[in-house]
Protein backbone atom coordinates (compact mmCIF):
# COMPACT_ATOMS: atom_id res chain seq x y z
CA UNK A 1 28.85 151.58 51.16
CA UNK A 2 28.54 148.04 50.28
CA UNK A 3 27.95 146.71 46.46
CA UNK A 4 24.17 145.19 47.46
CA UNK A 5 24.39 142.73 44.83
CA UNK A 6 27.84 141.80 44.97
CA UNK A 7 29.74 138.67 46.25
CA UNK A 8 33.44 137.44 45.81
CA UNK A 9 33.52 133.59 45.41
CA UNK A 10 36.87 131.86 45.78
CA UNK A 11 36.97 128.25 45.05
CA UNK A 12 39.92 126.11 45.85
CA UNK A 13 42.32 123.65 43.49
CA UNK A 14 40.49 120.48 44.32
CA UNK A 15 36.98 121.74 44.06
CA UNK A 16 38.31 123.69 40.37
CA UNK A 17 39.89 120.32 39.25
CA UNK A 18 35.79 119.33 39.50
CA UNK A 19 35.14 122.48 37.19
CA UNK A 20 31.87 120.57 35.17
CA UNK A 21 30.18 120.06 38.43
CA UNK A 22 31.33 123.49 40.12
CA UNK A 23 29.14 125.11 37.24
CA UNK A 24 26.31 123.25 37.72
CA UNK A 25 26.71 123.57 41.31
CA UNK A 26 27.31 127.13 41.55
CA UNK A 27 28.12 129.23 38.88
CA UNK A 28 24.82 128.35 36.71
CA UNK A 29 23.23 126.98 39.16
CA UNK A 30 20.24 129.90 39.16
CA UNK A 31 20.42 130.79 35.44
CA UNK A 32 18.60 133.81 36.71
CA UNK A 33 21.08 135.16 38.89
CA UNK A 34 24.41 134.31 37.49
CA UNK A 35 26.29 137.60 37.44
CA UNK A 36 27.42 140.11 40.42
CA UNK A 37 29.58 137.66 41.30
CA UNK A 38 33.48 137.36 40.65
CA UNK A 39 34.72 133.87 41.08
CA UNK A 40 38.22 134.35 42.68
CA UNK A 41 40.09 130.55 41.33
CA UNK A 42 43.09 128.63 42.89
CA UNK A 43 45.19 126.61 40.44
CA UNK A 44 43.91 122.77 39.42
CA UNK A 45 44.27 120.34 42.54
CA UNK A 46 48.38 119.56 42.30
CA UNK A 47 49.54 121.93 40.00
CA UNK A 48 50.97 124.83 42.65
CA UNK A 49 52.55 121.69 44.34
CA UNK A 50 54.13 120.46 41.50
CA UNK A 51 55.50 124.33 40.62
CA UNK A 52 56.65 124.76 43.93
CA UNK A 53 56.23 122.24 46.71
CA UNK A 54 53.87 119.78 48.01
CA UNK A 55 51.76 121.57 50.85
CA UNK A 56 51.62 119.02 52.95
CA UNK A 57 54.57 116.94 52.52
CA UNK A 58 57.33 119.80 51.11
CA UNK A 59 58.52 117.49 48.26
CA UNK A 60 60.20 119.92 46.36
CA UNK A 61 58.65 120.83 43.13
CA UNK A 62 60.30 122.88 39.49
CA UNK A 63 61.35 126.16 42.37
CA UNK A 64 63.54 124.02 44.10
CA UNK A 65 65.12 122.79 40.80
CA UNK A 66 65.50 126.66 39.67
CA UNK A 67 67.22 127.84 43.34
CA UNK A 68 69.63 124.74 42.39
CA UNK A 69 70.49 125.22 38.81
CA UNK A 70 68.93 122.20 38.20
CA UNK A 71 66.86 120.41 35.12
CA UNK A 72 64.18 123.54 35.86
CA UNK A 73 63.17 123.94 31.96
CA UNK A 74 62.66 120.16 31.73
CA UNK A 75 60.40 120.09 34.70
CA UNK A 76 58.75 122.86 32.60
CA UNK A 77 58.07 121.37 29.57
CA UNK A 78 57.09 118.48 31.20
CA UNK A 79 54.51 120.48 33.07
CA UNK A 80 53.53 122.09 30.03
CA UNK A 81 52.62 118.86 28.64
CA UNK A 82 50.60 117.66 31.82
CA UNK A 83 48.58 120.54 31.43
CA UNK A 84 47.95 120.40 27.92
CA UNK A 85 46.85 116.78 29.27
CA UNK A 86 44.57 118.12 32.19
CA UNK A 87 43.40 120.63 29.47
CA UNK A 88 41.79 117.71 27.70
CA UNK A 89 39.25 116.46 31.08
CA UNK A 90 37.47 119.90 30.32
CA UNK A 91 36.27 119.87 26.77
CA UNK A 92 33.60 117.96 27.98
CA UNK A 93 32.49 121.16 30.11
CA UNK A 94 33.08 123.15 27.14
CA UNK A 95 37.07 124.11 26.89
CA UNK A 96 38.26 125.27 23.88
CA UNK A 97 41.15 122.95 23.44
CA UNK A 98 43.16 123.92 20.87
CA UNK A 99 42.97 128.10 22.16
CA UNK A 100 43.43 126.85 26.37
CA UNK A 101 46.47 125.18 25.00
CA UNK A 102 47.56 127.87 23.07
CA UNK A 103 47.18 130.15 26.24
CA UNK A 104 49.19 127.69 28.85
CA UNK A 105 52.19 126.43 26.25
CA UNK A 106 52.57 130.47 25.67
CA UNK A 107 52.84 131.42 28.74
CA UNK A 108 55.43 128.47 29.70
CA UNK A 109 57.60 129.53 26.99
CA UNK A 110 57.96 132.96 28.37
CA UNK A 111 57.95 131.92 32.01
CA UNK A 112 61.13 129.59 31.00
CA UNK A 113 62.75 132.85 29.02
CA UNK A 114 62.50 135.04 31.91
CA UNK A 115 64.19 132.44 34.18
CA UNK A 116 66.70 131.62 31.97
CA UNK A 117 67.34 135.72 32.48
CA UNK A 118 67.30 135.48 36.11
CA UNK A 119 69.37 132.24 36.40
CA UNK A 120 72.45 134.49 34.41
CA UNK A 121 71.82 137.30 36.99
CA UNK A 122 71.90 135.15 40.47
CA UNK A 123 74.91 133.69 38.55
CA UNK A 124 76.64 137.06 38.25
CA UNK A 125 76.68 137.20 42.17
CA UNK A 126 75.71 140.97 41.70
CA UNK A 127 71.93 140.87 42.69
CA UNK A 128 70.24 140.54 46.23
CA UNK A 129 69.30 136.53 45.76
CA UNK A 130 66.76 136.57 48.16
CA UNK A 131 64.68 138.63 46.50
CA UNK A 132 65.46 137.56 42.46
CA UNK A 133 64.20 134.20 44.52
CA UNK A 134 61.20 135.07 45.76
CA UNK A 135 60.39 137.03 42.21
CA UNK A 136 61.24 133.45 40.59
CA UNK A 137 58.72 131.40 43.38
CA UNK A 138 55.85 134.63 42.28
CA UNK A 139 56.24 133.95 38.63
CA UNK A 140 56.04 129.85 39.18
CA UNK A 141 52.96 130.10 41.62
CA UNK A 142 51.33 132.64 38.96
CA UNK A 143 51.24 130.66 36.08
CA UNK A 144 49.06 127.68 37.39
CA UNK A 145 46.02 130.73 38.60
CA UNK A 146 46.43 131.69 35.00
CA UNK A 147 45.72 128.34 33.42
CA UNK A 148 42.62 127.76 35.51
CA UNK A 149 41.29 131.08 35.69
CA UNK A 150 41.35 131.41 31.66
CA UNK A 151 39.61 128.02 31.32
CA UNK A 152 37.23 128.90 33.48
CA UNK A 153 36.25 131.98 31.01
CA UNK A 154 36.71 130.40 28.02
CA UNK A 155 34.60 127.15 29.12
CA UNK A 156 31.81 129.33 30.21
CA UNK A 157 32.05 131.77 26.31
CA UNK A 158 31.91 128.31 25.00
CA UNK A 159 28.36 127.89 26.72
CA UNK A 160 27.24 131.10 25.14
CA UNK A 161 27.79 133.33 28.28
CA UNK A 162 29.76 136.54 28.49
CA UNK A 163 32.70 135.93 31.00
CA UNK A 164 35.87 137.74 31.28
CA UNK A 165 39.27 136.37 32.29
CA UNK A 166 40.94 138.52 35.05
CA UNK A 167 44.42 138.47 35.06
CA UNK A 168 46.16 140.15 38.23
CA UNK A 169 49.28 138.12 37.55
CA UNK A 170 50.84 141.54 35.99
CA UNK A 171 51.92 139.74 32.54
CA UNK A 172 53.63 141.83 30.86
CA UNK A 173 53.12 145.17 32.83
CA UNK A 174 55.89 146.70 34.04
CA UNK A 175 54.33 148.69 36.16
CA UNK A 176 55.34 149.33 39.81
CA UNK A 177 51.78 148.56 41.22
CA UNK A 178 50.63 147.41 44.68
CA UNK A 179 48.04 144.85 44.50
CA UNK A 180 45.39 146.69 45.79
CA UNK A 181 46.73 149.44 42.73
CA UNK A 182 46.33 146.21 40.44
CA UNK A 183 43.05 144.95 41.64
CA UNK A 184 41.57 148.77 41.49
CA UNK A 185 43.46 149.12 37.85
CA UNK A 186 42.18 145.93 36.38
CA UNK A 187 37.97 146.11 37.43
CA UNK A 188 37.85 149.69 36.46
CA UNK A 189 36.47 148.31 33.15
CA UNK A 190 34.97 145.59 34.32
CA UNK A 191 31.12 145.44 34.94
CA UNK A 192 30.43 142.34 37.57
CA UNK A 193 26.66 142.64 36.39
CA UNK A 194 27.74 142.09 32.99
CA UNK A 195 29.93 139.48 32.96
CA UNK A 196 31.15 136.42 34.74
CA UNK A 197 34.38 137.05 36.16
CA UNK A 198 36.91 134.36 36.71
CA UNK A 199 39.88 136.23 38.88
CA UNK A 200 43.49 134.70 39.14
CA UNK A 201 44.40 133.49 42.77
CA UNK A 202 47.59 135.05 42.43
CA UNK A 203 48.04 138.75 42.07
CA UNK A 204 51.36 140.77 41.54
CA UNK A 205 52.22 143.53 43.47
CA UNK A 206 55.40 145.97 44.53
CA UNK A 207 55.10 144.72 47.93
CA UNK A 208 55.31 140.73 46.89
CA UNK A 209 52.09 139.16 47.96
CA UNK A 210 54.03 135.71 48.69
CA UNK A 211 56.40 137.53 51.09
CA UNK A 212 54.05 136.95 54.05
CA UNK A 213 51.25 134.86 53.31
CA UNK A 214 53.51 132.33 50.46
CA UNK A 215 51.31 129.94 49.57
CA UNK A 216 48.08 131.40 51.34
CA UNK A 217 48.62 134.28 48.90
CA UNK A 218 44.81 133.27 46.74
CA UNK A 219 43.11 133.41 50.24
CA UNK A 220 44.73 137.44 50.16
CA UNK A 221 43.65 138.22 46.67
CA UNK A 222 39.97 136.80 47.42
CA UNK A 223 40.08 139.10 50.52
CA UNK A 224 41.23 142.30 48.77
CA UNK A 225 39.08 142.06 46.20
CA UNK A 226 36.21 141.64 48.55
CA UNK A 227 37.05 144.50 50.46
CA UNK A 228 37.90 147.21 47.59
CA UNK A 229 35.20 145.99 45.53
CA UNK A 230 33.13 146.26 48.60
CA UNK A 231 31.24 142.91 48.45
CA UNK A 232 28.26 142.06 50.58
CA UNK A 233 29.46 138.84 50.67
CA UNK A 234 32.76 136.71 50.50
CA UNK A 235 32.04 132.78 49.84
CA UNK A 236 34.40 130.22 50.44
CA UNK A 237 33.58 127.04 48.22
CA UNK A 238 35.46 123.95 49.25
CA UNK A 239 34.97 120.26 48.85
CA UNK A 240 33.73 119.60 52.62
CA UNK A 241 31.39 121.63 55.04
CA UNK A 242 33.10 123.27 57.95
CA UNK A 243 32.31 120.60 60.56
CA UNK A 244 31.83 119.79 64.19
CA UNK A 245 34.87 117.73 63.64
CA UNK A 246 37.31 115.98 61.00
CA UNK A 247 35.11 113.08 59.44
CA UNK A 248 38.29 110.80 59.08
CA UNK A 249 38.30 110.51 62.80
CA UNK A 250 34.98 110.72 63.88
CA UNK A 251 33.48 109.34 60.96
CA UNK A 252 30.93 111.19 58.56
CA UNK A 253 27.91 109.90 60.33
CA UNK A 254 29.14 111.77 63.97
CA UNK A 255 30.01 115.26 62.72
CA UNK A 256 27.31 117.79 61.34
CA UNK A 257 28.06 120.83 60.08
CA UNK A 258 28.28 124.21 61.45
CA UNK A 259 25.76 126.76 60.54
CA UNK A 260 26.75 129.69 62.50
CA UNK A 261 29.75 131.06 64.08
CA UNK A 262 32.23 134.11 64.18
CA UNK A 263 35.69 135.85 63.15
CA UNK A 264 37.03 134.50 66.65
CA UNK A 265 36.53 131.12 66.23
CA UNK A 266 37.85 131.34 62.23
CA UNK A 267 40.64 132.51 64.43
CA UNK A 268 40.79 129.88 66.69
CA UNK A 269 40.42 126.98 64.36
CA UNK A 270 43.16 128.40 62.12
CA UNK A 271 45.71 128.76 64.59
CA UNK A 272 45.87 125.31 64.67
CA UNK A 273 46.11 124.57 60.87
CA UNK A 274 42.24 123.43 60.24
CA UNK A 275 41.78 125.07 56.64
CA UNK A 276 38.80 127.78 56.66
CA UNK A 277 40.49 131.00 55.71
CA UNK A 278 43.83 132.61 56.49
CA UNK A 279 43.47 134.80 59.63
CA UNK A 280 45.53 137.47 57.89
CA UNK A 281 43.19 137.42 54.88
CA UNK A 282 39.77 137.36 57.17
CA UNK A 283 40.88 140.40 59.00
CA UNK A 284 40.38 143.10 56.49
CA UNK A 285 37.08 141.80 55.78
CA UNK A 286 36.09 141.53 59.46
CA UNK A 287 36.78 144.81 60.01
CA UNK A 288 34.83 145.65 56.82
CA UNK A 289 31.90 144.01 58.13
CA UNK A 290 31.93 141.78 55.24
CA UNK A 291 30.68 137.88 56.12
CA UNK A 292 32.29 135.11 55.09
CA UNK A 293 30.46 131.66 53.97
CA UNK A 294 32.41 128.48 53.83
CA UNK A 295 30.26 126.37 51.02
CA UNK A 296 30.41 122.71 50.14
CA UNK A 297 31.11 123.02 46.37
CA UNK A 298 29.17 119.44 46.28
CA UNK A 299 26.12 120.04 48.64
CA UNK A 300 24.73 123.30 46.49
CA UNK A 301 21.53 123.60 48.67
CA UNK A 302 23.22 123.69 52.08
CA UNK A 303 23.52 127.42 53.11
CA UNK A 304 26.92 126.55 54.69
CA UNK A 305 28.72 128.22 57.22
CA UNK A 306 27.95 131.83 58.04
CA UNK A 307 30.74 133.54 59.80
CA UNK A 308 29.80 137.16 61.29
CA UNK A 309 32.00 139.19 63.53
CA UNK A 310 29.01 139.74 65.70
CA UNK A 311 27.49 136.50 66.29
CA UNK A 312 27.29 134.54 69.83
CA UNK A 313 25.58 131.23 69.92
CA UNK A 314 22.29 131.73 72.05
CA UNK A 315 23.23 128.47 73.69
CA UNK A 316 26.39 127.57 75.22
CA UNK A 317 28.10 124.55 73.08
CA UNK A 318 30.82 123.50 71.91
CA UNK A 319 30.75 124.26 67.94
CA UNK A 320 34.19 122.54 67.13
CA UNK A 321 36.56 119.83 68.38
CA UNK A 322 39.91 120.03 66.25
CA UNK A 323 43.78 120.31 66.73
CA UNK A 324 46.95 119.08 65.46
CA UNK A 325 49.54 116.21 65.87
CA UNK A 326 52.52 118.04 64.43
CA UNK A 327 53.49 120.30 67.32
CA UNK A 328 56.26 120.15 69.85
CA UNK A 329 55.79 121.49 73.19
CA UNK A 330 58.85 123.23 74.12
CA UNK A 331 59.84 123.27 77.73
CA UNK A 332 62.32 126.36 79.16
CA UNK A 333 63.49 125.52 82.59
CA UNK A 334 65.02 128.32 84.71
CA UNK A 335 65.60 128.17 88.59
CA UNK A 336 66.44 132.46 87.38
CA UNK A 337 62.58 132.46 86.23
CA UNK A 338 60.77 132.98 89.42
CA UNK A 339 60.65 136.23 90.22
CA UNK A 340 61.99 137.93 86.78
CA UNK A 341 60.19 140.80 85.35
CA UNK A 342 60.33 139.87 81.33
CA UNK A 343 62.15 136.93 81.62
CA UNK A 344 60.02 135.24 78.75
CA UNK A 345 61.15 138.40 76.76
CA UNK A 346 64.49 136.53 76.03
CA UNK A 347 62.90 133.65 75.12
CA UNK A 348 59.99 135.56 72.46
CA UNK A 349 63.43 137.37 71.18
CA UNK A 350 64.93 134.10 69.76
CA UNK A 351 62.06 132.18 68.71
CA UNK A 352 61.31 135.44 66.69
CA UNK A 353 64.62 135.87 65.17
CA UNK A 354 63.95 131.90 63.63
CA UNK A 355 60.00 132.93 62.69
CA UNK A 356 58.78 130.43 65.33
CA UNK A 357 55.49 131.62 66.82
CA UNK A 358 53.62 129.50 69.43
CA UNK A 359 50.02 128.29 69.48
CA UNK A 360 50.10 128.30 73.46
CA UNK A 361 52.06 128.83 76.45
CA UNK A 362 51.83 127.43 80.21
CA UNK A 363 54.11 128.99 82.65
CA UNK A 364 54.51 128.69 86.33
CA UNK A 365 57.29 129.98 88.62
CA UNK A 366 60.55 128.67 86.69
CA UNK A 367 59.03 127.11 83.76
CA UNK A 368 57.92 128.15 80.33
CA UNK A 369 56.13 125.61 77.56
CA UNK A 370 55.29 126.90 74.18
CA UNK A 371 53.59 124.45 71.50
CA UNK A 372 54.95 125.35 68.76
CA UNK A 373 54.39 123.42 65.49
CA UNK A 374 57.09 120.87 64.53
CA UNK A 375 58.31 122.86 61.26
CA UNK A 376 59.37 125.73 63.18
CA UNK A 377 61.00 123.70 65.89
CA UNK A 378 65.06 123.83 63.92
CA UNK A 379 67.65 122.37 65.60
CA UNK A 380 69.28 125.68 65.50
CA UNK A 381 66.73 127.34 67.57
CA UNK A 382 67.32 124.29 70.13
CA UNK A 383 70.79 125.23 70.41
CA UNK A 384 70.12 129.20 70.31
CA UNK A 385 68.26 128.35 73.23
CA UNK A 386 70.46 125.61 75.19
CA UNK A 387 72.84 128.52 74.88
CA UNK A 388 70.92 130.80 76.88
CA UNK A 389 69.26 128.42 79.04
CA UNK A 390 69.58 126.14 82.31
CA UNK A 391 67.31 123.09 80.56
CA UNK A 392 65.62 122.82 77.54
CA UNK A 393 63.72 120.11 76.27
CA UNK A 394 61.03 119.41 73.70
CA UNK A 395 58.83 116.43 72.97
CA UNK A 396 56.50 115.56 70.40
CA UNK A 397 52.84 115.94 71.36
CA UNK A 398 49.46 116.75 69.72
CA UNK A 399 47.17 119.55 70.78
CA UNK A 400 43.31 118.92 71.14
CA UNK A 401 40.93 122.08 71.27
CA UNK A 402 36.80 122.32 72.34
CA UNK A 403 36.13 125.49 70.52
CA UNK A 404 32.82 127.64 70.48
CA UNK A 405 31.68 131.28 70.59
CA UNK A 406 29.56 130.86 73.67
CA UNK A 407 31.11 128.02 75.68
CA UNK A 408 31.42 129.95 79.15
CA UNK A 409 29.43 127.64 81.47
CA UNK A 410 30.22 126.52 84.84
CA UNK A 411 31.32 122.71 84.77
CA UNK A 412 32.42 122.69 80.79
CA UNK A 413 36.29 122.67 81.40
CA UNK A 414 35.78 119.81 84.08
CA UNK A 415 33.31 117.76 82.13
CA UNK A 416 36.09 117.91 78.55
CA UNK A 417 38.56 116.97 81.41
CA UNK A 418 36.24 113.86 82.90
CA UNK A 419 35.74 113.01 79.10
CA UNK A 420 39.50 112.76 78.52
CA UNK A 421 40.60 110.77 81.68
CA UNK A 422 37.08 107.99 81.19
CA UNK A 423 38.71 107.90 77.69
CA UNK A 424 42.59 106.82 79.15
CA UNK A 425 44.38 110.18 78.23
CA UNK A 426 46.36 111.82 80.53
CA UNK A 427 46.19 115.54 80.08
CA UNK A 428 50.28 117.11 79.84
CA UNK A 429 49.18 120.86 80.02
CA UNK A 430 45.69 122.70 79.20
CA UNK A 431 45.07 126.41 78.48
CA UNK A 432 42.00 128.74 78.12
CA UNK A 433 41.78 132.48 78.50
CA UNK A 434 38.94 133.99 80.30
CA UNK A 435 37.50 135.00 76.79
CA UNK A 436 36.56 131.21 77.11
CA UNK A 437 36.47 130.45 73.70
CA UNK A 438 38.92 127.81 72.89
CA UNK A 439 39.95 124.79 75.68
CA UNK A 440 43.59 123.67 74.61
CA UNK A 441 44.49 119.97 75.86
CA UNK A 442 48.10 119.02 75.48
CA UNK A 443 48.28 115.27 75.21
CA UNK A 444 50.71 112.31 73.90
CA UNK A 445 50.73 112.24 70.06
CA UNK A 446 49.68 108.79 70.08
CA UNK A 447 46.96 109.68 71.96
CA UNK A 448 45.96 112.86 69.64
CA UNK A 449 42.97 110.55 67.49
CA UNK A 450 41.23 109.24 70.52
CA UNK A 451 41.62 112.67 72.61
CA UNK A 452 39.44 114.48 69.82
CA UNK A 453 37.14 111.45 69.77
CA UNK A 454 36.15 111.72 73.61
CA UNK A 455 35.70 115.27 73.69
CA UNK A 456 33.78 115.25 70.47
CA UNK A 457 31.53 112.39 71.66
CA UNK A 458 31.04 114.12 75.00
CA UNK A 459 31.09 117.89 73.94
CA UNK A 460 28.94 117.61 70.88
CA UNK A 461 26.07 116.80 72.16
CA UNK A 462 23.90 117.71 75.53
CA UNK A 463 25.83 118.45 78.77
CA UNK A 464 23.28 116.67 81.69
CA UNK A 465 23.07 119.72 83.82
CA UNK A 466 25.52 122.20 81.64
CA UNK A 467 22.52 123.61 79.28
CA UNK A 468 25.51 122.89 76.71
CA UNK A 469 23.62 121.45 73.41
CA UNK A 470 24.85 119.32 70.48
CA UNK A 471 25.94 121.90 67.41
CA UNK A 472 22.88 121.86 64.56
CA UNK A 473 21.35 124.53 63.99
């Protein structure tokens, strides 16, 4: 049975490096109706990129200088003191300076002593260094949820509220615990109706939380915690609403947001990188029948997005025009093809022995195209499959997708395609499943900004003829 009163919150770096305003905004925003609610925090916008690696670009960050031997401690110190320095934007909000700087430079000074150990052991050549890796990248990524997490208590104990700091990192518990054991060990003296809870992003576990989801891991945590604690709710707070489109390319005034939608289109809209949850981390609480809402820290009295596992628009539309420009379709030609029972077999077999999954696939009688995104797309997968064989060739493209949960209407697929040829754009490959939720359009990479602009201009608004209707709510 679900906790009635309960909802799991998790707000994300850039929205916590905006901590003065996410309080007014949301955590004290009805003074009457402040606790059941544990706030789930990601690490100050940067900080995880500057421990490990820049998301978006991969400029290597203090992990990269540990795996090399490198000036690690420096880059440690250094980040000890930008902290400190960060630590100083929030005593306006009420941070305790002197004890939040106490907390950080401590727990530094023992992450550097425990590397130091590990560096001697990967030097000994007698440990698995894979895995003393991976334990070094867990410790790094903890230690920035730490720093924002206890700030977050302390700032709010400052203002005369009782808040407790949840740590899940697993300091100094040596305890072989999976991190559902850690979540269930660490609330089962903790009262949400008593006390605002600020919850680390990162939680330690036997089974490695970064091992799969890396650096989606606070997304996982949120989820769990949702789930065990049996939440009616899970909220998503982010800095934007979840949108009809991406405002940088169809500009702030054209988009709107989306009020209602479902688990499959979360699905959909993740596949291709847009940012509203982690698939693997939605699951468990789809299944659970717990929604999700995807908030605009900064717009407090929108409701936000609703996301149900049961809900179909009443009216056929198009909710959501998105995609990505960093994919590669990759093109298997095979005279052998035609007529092969699990001939694409060989191909799944190497692309999953170099952890390359594809968004979508068009085949016909001898060929095979996968879009796969551009990270994945290693020269020696290219020759694994040149190897095996008669042609294969990949070129850079973008991918373009009309996405809805009711968008099965006679006409729609040829009125996106009208859209896209009025607009210039020749149309490489296209793919929808008879589940008709998501139209894929595989077009030139230079073409990938003014693709999403005609079929958001013509798909977001009323179909003459289609019934289809613009996305407010």
């Amino acid at each position: 049975m679900k906790n009635p009163n309960l909802r799991v919150e998790k707000i994300g770096g850039t929205s916590m490096s905006r901590f003065g305003e996410i309080v007014d905004n949301i955590i004290l925003r009805d003074k009457n109706d402040i606790y059941n609610r544990i706030y789930v925090v990601s690490a100050y916008g940067g900080v995880t990129n500057e421990l490990l690696e820049h998301k978006q670009t991969g400029q290597p960050g203090i992990y990269e200088k540990f795996k090399k031997h490198s000036d690690y401690q420096i880059a440690l110190n250094t980040l000890k003191e930008n902290l400190c320095m960060m630590n100083k934007g929030f005593v306006n909000a009420g941070l305790d300076l002197d004890d939040a700087n106490e907390f950080i430079n401590d727990r530094i000074d023992q992450a550097v002593s425990v590397l130091k150990s590990m560096s001697a052991v990967l030097a000994s050549g007698y440990v698995n260094r894979h895995e003393l890796l991976l334990a070094a990248r867990e410790l790094l990524a903890s230690l920035g949820e730490m720093h924002s997490a206890y700030n977050s208590a302390n700032i709010l104990q400052d203002r005369g509220y009782d808040s407790t700091y949840i740590d899940l990192s697993g300091w100094h518990d040596g305890r072989e615990l999976t991190i559902d054991e850690r979540i269930k060990d660490v609330f089962v003296s903790v009262d949400p109706s008593r006390t605002i809870c600020f919850a680390t992003g990162y939680a330690k576990g036997t089974e490695g939380i970064m091992r799969e989801f890396d650096r989606g891991y606070s997304e996982v945590t949120f989820s769990k915690i949702a789930v065990l604690l049996r939440a009616r709710e899970a909220v998503i707070h982010k800095e934007f609403h979840l949108s009809s489109g991406d405002p940088a390319i169809m500009g702030k005034d054209n988009i709107h947001p989306v009020c209602n939608t479902n688990f499959d289109v979360a699905d959909q809209i993740a596949d291709v990188g847009m940012e509203a949850i982690h698939p693997k981390a939605s699951k468990p609480l789809e299944v659970n029948g717990i929604p999700i809402r995807v908030k605009n820290a900064f717009e407090p009295d929108h409701e936000g997005t609703l996301i149900t596992k049961e809900y179909i628009s009443p009216k056929s539309k198009i909710e959501i025009v998105t995609g990505s420009n960093k994919v590669i379709c990759l093109e298997v030609h095979d005279t052998w093809m035609v007529g092969e029972v699990g001939f694409d077999l060989k191909i799944m077999k190497i692309l999953s022995r170099h952890k390359a999954s594809y968004i979508s696939k068009m085949t016909n009688a001898n060929t095979i195209e996968m879009i796969i995104f551009e990270q994945d797309c290693t020269p020696e997968m290219i020759k694994d499959l040149e190897d095996k064989f008669e042609t294969v060739t990949y070129k850079e493209v973008g991918i373009v997708c009309a996405i809805g949960s009711n968008i099965a209407k006679p006409g729609i697929l040829a009125y996106a395609a009208r859209a896209l040829a009025d607009a210039r754009i020749n149309i490489l490959a296209m793919s929808q499943t008879s589940r008709q939720t998501n139209m894929q359009f595989i077009v030139e990479r230079n073409q990938f900004v003014d693709a999403q602009r005609a079929l958001h201009n013509s798909l977001c608004k009323e179909i003459p003829g289609s019934g289809m209707l613009r996305g407010k709510e």
